[in-house]
PDB file of N, CA and C in Angstrom:
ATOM      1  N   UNK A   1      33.854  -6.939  85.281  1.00  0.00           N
ATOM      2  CA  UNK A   1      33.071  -5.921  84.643  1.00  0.00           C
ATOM      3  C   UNK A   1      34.005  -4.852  84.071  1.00  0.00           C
ATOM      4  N   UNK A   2      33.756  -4.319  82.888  1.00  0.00           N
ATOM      5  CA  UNK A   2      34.815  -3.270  82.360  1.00  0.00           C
ATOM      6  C   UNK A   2      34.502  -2.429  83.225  1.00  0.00           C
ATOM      7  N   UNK A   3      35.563  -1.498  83.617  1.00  0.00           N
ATOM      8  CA  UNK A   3      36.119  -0.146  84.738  1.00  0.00           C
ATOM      9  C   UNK A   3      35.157   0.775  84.188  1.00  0.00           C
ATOM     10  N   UNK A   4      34.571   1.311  82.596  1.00  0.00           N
ATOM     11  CA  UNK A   4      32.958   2.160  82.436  1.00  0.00           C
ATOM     12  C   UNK A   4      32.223   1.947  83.338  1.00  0.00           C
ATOM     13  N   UNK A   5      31.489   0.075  83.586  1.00  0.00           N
ATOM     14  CA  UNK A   5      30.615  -0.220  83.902  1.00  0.00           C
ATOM     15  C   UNK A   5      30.922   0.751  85.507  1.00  0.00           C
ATOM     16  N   UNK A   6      31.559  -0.360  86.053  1.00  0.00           N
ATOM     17  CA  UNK A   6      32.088   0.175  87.530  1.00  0.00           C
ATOM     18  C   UNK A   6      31.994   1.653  87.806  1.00  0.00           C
ATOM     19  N   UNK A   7      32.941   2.256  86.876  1.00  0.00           N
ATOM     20  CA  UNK A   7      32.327   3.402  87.525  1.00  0.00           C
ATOM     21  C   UNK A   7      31.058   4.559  87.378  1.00  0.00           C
ATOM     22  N   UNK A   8      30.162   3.556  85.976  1.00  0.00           N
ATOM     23  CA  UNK A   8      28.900   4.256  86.243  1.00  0.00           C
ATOM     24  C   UNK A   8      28.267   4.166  87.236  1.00  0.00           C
ATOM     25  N   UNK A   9      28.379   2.819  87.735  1.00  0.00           N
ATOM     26  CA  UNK A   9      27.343   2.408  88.922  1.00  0.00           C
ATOM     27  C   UNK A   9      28.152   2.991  90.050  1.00  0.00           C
ATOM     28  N   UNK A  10      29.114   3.443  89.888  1.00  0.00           N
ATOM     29  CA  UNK A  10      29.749   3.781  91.375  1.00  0.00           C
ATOM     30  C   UNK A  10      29.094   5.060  91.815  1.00  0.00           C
ATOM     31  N   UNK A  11      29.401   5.814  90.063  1.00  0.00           N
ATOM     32  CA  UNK A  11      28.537   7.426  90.446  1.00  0.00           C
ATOM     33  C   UNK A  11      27.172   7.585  90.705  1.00  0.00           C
ATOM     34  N   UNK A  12      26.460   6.550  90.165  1.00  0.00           N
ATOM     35  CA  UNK A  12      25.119   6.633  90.553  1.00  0.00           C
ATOM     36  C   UNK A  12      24.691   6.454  91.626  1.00  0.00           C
ATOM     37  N   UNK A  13      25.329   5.233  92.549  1.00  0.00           N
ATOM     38  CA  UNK A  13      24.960   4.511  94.028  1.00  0.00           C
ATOM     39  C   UNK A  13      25.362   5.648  94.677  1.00  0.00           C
ATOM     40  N   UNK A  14      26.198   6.695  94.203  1.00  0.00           N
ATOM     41  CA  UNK A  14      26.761   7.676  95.166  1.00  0.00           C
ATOM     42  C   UNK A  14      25.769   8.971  94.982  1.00  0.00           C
ATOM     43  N   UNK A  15      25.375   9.464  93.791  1.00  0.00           N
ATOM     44  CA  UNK A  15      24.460  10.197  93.623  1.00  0.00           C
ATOM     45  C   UNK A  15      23.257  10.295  94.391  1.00  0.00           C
ATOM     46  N   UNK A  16      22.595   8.677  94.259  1.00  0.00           N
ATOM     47  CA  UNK A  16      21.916   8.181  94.605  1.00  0.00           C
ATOM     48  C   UNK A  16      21.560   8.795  96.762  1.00  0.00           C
ATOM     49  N   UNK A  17      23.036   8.481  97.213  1.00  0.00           N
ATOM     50  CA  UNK A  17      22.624   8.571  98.407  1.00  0.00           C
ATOM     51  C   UNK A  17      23.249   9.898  98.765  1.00  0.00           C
ATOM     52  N   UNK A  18      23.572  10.708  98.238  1.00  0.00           N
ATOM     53  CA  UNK A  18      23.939  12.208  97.966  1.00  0.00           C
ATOM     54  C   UNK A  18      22.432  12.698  97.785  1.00  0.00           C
ATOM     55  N   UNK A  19      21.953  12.429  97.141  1.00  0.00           N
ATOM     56  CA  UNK A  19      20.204  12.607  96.760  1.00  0.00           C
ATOM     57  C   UNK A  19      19.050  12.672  98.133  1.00  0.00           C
ATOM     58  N   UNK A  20      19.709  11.658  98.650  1.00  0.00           N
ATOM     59  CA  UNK A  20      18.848  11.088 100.028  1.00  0.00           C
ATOM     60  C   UNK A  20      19.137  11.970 100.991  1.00  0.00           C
ATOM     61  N   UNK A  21      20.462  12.366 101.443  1.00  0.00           N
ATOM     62  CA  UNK A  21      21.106  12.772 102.546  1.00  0.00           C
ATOM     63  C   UNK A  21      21.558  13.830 102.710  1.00  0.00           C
ATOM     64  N   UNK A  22      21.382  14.673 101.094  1.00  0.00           N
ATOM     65  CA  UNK A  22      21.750  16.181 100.838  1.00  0.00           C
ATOM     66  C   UNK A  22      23.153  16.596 101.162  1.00  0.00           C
ATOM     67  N   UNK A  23      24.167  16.075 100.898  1.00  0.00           N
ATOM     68  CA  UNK A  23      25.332  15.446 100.689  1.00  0.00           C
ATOM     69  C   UNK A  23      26.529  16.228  99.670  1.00  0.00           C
ATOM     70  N   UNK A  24      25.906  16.532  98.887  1.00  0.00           N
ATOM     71  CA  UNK A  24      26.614  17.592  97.365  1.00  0.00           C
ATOM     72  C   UNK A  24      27.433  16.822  96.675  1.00  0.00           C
ATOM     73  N   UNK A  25      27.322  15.732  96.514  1.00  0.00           N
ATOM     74  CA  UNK A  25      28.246  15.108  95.560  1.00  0.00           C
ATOM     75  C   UNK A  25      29.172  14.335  96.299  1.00  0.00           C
ATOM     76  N   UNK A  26      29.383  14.500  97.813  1.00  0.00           N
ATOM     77  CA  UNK A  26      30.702  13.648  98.683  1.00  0.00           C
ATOM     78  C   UNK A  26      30.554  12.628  98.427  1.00  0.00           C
ATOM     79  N   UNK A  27      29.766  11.814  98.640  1.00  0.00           N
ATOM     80  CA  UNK A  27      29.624  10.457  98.383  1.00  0.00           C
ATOM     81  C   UNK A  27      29.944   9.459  97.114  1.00  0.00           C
ATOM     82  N   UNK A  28      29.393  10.397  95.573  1.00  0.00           N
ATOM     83  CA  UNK A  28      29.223  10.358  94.018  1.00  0.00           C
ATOM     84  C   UNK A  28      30.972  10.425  93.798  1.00  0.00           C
ATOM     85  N   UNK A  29      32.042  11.003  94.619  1.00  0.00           N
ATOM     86  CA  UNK A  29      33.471  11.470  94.721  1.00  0.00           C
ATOM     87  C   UNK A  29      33.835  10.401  95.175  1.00  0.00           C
ATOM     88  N   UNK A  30      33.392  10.314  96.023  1.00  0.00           N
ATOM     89  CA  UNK A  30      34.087   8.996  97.302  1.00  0.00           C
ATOM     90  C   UNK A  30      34.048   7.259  96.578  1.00  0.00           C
ATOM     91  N   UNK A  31      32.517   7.000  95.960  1.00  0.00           N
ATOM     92  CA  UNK A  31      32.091   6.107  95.433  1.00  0.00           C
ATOM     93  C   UNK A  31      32.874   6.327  94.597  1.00  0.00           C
ATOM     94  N   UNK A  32      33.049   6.912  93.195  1.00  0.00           N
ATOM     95  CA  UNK A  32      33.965   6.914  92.051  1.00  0.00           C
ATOM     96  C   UNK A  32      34.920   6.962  92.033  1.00  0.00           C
ATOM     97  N   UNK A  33      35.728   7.258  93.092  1.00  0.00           N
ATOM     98  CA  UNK A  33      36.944   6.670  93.363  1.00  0.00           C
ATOM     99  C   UNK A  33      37.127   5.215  93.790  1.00  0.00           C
ATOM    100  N   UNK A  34      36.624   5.040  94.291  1.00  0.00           N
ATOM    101  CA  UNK A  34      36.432   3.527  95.081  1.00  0.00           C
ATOM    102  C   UNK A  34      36.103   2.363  94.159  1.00  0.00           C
ATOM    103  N   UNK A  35      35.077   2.833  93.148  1.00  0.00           N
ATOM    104  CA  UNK A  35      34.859   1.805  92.059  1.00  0.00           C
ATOM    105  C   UNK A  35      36.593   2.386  91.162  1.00  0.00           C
ATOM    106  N   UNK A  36      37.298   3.135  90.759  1.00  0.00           N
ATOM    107  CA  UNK A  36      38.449   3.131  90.350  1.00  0.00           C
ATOM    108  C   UNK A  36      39.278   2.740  90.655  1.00  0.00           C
ATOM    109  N   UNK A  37      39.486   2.562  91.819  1.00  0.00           N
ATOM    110  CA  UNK A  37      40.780   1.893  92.955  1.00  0.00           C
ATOM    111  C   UNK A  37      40.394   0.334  92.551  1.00  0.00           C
ATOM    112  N   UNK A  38      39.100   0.048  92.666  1.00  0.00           N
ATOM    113  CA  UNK A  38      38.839  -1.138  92.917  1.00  0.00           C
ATOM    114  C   UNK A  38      39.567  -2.074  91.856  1.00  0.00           C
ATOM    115  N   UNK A  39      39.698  -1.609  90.570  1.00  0.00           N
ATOM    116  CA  UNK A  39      40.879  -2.135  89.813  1.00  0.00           C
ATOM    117  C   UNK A  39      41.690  -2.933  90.160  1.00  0.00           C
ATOM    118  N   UNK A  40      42.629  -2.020  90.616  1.00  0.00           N
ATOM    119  CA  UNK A  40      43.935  -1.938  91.263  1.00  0.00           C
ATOM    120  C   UNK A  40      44.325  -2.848  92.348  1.00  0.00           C
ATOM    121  N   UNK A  41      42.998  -2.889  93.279  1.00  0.00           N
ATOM    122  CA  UNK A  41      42.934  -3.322  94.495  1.00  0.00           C
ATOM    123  C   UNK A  41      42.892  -4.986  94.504  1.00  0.00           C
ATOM    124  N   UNK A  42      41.975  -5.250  93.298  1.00  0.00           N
ATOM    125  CA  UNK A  42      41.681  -6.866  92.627  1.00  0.00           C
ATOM    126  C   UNK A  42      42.944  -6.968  91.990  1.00  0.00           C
ATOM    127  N   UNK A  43      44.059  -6.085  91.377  1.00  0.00           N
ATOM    128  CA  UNK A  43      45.164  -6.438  90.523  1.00  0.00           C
ATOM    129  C   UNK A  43      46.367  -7.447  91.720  1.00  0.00           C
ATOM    130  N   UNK A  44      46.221  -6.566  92.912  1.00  0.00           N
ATOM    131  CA  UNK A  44      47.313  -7.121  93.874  1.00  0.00           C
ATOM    132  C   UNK A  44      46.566  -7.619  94.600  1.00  0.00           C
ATOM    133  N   UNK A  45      45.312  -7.682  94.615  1.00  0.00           N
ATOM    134  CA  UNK A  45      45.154  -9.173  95.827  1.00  0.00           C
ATOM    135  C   UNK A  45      44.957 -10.226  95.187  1.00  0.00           C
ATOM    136  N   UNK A  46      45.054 -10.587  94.053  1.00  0.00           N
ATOM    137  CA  UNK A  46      44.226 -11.534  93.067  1.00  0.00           C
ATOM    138  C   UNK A  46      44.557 -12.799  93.957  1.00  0.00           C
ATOM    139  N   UNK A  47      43.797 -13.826  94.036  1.00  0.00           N
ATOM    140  CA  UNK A  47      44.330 -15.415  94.327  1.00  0.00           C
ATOM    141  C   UNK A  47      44.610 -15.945  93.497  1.00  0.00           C
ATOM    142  N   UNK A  48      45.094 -16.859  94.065  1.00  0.00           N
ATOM    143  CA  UNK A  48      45.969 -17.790  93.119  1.00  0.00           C
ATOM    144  C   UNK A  48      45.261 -18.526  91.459  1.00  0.00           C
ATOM    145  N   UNK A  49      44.043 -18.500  91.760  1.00  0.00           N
ATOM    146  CA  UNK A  49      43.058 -19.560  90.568  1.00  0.00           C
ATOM    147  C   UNK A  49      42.532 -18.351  89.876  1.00  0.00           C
ATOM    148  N   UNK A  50      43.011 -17.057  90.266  1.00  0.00           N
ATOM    149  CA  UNK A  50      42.434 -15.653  89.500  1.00  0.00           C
ATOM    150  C   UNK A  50      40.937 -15.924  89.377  1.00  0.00           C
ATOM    151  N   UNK A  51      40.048 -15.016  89.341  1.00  0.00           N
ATOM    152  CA  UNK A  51      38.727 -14.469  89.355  1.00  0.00           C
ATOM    153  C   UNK A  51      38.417 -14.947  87.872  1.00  0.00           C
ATOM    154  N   UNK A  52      36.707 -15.591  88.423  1.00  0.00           N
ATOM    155  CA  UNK A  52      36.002 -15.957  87.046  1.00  0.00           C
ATOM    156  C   UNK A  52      35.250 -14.891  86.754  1.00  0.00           C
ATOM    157  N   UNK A  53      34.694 -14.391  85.412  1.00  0.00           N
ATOM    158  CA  UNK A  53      33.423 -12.987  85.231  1.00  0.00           C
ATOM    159  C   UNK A  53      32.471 -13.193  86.144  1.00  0.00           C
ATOM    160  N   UNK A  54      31.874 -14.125  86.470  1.00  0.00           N
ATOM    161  CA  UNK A  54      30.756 -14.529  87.415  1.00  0.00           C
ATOM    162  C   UNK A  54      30.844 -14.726  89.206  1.00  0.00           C
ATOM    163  N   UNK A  55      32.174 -13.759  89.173  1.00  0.00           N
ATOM    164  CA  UNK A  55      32.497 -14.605  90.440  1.00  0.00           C
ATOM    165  C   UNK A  55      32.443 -13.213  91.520  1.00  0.00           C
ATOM    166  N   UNK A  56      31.813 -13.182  92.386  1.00  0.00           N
ATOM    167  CA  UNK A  56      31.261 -12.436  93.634  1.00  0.00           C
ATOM    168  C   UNK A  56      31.969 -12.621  94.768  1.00  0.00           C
ATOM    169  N   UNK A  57      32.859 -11.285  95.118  1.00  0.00           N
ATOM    170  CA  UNK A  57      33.465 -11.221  96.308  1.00  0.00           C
ATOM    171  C   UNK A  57      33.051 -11.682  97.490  1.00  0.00           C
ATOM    172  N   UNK A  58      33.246 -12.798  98.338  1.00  0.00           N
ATOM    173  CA  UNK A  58      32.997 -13.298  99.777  1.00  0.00           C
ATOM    174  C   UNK A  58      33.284 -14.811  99.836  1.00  0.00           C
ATOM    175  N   UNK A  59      33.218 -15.083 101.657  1.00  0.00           N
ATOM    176  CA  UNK A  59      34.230 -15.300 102.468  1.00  0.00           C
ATOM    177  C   UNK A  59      34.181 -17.058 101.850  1.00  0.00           C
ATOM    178  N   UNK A  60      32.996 -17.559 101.260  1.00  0.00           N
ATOM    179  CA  UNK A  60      32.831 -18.917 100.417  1.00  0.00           C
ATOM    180  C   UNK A  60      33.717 -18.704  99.324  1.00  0.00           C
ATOM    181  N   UNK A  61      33.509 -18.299  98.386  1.00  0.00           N
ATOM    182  CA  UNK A  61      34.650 -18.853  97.201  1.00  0.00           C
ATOM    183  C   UNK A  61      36.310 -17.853  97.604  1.00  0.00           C
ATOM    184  N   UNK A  62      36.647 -16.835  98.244  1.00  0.00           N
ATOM    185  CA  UNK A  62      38.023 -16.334  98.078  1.00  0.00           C
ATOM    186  C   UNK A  62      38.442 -16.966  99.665  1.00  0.00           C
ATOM    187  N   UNK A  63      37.904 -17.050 100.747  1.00  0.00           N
ATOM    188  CA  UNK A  63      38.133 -17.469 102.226  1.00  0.00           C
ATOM    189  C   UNK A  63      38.536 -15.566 103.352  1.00  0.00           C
ATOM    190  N   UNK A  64      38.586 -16.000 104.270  1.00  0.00           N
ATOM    191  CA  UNK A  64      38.922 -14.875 105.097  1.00  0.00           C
ATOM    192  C   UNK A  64      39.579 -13.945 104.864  1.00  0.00           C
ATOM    193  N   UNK A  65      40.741 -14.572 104.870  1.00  0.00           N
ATOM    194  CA  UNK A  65      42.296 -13.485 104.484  1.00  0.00           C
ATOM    195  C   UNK A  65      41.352 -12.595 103.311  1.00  0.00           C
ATOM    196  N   UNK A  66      41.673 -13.173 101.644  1.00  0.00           N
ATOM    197  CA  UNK A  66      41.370 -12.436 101.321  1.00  0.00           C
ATOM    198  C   UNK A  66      39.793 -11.025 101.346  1.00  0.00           C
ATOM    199  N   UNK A  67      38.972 -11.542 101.882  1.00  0.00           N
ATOM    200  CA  UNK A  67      37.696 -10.785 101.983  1.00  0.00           C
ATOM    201  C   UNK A  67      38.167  -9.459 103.088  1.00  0.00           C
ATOM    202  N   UNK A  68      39.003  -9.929 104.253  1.00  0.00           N
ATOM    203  CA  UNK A  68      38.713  -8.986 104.903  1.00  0.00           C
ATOM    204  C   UNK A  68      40.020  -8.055 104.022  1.00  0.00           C
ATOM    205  N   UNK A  69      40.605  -8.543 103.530  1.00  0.00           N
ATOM    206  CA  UNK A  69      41.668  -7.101 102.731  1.00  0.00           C
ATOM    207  C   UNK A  69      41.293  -6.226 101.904  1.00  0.00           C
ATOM    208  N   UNK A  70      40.556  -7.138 101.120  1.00  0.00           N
ATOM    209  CA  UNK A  70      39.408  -6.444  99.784  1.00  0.00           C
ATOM    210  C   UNK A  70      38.282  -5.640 100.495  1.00  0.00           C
ATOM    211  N   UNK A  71      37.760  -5.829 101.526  1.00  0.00           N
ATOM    212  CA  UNK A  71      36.838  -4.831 102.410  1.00  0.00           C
ATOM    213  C   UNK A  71      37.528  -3.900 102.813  1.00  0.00           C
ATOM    214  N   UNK A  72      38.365  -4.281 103.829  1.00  0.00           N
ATOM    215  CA  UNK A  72      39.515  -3.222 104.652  1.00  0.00           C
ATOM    216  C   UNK A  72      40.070  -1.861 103.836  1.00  0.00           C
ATOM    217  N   UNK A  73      40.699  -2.417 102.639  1.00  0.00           N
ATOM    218  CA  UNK A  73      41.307  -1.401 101.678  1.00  0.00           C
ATOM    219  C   UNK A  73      39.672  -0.602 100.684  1.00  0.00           C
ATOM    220  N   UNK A  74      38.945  -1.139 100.574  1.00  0.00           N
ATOM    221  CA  UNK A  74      37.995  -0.546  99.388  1.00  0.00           C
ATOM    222  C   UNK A  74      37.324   0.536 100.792  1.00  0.00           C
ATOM    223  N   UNK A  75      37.160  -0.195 101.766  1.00  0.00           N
ATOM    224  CA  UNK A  75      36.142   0.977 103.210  1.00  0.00           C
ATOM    225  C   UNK A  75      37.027   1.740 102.965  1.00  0.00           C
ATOM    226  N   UNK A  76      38.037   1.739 103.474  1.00  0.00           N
ATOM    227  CA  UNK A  76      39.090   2.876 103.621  1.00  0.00           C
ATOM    228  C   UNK A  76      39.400   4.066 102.680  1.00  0.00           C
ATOM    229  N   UNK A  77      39.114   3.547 101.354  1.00  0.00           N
ATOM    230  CA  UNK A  77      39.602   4.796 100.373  1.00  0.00           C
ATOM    231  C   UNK A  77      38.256   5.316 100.335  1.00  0.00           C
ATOM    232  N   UNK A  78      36.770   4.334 100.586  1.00  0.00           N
ATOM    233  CA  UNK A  78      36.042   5.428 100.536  1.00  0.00           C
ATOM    234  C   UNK A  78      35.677   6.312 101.585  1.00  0.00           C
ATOM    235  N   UNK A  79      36.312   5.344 102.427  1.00  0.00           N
ATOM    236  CA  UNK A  79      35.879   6.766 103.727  1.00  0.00           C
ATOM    237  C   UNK A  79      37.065   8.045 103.897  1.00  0.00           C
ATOM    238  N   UNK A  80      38.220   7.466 103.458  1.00  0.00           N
ATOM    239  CA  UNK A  80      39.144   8.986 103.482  1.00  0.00           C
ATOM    240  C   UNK A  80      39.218   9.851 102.444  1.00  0.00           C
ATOM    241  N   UNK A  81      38.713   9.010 101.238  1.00  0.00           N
ATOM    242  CA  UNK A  81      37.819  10.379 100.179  1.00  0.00           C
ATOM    243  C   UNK A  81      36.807  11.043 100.460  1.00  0.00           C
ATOM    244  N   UNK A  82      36.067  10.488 101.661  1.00  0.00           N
ATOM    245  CA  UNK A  82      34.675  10.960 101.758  1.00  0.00           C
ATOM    246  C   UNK A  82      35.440  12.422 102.925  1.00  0.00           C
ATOM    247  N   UNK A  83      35.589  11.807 103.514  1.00  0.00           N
ATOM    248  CA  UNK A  83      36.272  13.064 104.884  1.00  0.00           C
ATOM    249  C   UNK A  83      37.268  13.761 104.687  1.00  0.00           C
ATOM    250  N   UNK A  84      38.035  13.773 103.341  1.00  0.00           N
ATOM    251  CA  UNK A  84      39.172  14.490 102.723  1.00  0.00           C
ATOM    252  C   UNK A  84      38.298  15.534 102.332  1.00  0.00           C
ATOM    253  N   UNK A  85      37.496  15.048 100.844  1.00  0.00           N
ATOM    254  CA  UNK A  85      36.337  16.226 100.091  1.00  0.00           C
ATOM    255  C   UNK A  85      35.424  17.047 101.430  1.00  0.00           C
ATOM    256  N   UNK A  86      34.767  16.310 102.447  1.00  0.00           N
ATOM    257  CA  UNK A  86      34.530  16.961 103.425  1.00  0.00           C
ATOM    258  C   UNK A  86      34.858  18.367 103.972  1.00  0.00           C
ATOM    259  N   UNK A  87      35.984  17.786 104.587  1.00  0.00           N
ATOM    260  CA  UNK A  87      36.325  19.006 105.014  1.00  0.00           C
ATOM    261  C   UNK A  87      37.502  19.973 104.803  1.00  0.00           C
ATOM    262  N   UNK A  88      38.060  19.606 103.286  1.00  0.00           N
ATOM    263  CA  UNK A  88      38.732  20.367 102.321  1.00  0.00           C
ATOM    264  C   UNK A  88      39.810  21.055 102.754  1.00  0.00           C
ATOM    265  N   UNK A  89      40.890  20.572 103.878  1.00  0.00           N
ATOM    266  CA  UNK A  89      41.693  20.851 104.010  1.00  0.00           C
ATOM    267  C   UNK A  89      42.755  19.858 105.010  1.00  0.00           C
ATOM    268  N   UNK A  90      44.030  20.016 104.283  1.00  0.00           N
ATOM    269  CA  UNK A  90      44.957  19.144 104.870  1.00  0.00           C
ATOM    270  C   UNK A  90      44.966  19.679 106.227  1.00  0.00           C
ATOM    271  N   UNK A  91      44.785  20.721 106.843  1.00  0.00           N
ATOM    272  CA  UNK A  91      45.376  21.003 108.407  1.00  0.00           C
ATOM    273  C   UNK A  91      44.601  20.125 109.092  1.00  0.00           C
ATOM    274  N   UNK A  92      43.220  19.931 108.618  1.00  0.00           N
ATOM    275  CA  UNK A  92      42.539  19.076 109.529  1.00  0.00           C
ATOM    276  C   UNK A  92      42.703  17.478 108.964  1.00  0.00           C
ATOM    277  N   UNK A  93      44.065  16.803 108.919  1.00  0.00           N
ATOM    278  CA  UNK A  93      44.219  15.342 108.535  1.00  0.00           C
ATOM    279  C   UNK A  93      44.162  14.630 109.904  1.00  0.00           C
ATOM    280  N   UNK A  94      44.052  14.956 111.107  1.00  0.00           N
ATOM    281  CA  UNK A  94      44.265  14.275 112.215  1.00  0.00           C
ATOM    282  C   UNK A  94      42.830  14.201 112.460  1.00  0.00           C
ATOM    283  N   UNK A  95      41.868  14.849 112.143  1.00  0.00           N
ATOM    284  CA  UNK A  95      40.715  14.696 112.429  1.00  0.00           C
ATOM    285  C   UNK A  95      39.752  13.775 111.347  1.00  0.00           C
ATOM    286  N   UNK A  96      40.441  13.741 109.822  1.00  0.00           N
ATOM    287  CA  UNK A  96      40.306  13.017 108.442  1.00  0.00           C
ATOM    288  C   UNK A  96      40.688  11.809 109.008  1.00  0.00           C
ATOM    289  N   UNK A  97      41.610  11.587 109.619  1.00  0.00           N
ATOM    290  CA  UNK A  97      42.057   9.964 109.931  1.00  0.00           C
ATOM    291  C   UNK A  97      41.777   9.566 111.446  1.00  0.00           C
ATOM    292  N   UNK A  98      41.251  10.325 112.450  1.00  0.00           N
ATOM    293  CA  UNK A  98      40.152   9.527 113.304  1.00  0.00           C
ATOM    294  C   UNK A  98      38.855   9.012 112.645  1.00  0.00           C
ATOM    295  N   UNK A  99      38.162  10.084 111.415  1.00  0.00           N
ATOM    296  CA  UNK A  99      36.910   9.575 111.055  1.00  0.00           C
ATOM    297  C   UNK A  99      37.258   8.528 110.284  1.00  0.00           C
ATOM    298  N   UNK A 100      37.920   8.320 109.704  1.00  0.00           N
ATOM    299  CA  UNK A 100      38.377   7.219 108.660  1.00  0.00           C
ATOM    300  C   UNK A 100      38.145   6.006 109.303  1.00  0.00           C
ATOM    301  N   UNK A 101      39.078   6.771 110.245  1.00  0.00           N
ATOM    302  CA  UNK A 101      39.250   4.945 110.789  1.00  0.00           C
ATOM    303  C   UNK A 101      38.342   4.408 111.937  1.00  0.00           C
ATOM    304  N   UNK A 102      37.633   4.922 112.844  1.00  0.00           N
ATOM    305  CA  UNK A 102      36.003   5.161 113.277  1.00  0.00           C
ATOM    306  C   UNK A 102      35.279   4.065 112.328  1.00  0.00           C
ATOM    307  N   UNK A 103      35.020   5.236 111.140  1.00  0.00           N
ATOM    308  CA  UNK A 103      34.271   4.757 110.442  1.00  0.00           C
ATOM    309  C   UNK A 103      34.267   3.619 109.559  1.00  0.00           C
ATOM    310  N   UNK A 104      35.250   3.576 109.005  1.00  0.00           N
ATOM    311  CA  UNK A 104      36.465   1.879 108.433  1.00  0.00           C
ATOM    312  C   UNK A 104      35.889   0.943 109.156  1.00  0.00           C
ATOM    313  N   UNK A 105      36.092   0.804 110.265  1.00  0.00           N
ATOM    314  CA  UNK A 105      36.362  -0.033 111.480  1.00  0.00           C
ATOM    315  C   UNK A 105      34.952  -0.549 111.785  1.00  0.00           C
ATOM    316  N   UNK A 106      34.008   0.595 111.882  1.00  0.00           N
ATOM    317  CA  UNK A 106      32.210  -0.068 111.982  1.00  0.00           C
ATOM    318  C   UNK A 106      31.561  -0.404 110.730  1.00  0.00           C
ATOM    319  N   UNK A 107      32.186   0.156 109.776  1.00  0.00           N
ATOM    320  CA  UNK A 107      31.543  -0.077 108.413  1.00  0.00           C
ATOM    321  C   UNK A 107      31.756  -1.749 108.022  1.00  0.00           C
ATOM    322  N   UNK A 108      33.321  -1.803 108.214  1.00  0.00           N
ATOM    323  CA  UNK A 108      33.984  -3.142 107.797  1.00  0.00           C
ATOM    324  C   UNK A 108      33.009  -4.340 108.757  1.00  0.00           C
ATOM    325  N   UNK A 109      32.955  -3.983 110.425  1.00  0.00           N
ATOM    326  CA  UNK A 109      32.026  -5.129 110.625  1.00  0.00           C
ATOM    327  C   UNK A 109      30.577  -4.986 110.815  1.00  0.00           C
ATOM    328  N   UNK A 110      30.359  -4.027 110.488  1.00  0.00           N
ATOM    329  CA  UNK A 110      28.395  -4.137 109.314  1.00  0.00           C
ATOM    330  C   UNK A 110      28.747  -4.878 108.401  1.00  0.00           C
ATOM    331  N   UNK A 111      29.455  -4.833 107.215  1.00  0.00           N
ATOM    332  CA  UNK A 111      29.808  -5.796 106.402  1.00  0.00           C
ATOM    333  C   UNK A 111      29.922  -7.026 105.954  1.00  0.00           C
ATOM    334  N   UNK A 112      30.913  -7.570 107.293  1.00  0.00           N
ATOM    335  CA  UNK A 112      31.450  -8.776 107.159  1.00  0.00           C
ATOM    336  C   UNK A 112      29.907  -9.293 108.189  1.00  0.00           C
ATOM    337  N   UNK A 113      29.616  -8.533 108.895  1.00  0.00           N
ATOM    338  CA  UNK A 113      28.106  -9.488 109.138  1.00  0.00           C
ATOM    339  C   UNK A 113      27.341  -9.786 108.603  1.00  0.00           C
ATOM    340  N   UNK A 114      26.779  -8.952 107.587  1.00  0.00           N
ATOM    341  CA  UNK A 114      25.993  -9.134 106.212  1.00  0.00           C
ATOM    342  C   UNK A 114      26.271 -10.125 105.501  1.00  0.00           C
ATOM    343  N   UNK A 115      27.787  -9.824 105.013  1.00  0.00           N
ATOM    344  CA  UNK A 115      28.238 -10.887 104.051  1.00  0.00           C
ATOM    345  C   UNK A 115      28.318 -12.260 105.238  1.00  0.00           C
ATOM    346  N   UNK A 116      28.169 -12.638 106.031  1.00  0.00           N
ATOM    347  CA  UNK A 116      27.947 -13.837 106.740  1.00  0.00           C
ATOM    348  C   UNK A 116      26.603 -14.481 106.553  1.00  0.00           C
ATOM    349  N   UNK A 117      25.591 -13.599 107.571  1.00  0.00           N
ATOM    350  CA  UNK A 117      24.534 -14.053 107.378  1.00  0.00           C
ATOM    351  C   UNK A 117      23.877 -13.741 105.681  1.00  0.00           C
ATOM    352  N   UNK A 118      24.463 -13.124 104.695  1.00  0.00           N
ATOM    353  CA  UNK A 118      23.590 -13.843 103.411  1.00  0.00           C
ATOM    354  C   UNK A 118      24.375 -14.542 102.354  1.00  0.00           C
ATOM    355  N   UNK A 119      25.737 -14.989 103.253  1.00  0.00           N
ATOM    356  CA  UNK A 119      26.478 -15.515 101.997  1.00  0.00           C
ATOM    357  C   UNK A 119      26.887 -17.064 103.153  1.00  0.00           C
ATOM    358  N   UNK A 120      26.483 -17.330 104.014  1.00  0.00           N
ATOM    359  CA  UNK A 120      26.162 -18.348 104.848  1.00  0.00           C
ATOM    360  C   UNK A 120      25.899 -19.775 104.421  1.00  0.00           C
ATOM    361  N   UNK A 121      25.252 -19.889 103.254  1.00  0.00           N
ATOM    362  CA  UNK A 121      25.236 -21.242 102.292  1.00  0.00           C
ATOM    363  C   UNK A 121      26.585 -22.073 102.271  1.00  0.00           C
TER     364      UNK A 121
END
């Protein structure tokens, strides 16, 4: 998808639950970065047979390795953008990188359970 597309939908899904949760934009920040990284992130993990337009991240067509890296790294930048903008200051980075990684860590296997049971075919 061109990097526009991506990151319209990134700002919106983030708006979106900024909207819900009364939030101020953390999320719309966090998400739009995350759809931007995500670039980058597909540039160096690519596999070997490179990505078709039609082709949907999970653990059937790329296998393990790669899914859990492409999860691991995309949770991560959005959760330490989310808790960076949070709480808006470097003194508190020790407390930015317990939530990170807390939250990384349960997010990633909500995830990979989802993507099991509906990508399970």
């Amino acid at each position: 998808q061109p990097i526009y597309i991506v990151l319209f939908v990134s700002f919106l899904t983030g708006m979106s639950i900024d909207f819900f949760t009364n939030t101020g934009g953390l999320h719309a920040a966090a998400l739009t970065l995350m759809g931007f990284a995500r670039v980058f992130v597909l540039n160096k993990i690519e596999p070997q047979g490179e990505y078709g337009k039609e082709d949907i991240p999970g653990l059937r067509k790329f296998g393990w390795r790669w899914v859990l890296l492409y999860f691991l790294i995309l949770i991560f930048i959005h959760h330490f953008a989310y808790f960076f903008v949070e709480e808006s200051a470097i003194v508190h980075l020790g407390e930015i990188a317990l939530k990170t990684a807390v939250s990384t860590i349960f997010s990633f296997i909500l995830m990979m359970t989802l993507n099991i049971l509906i990508f399970r075919r």
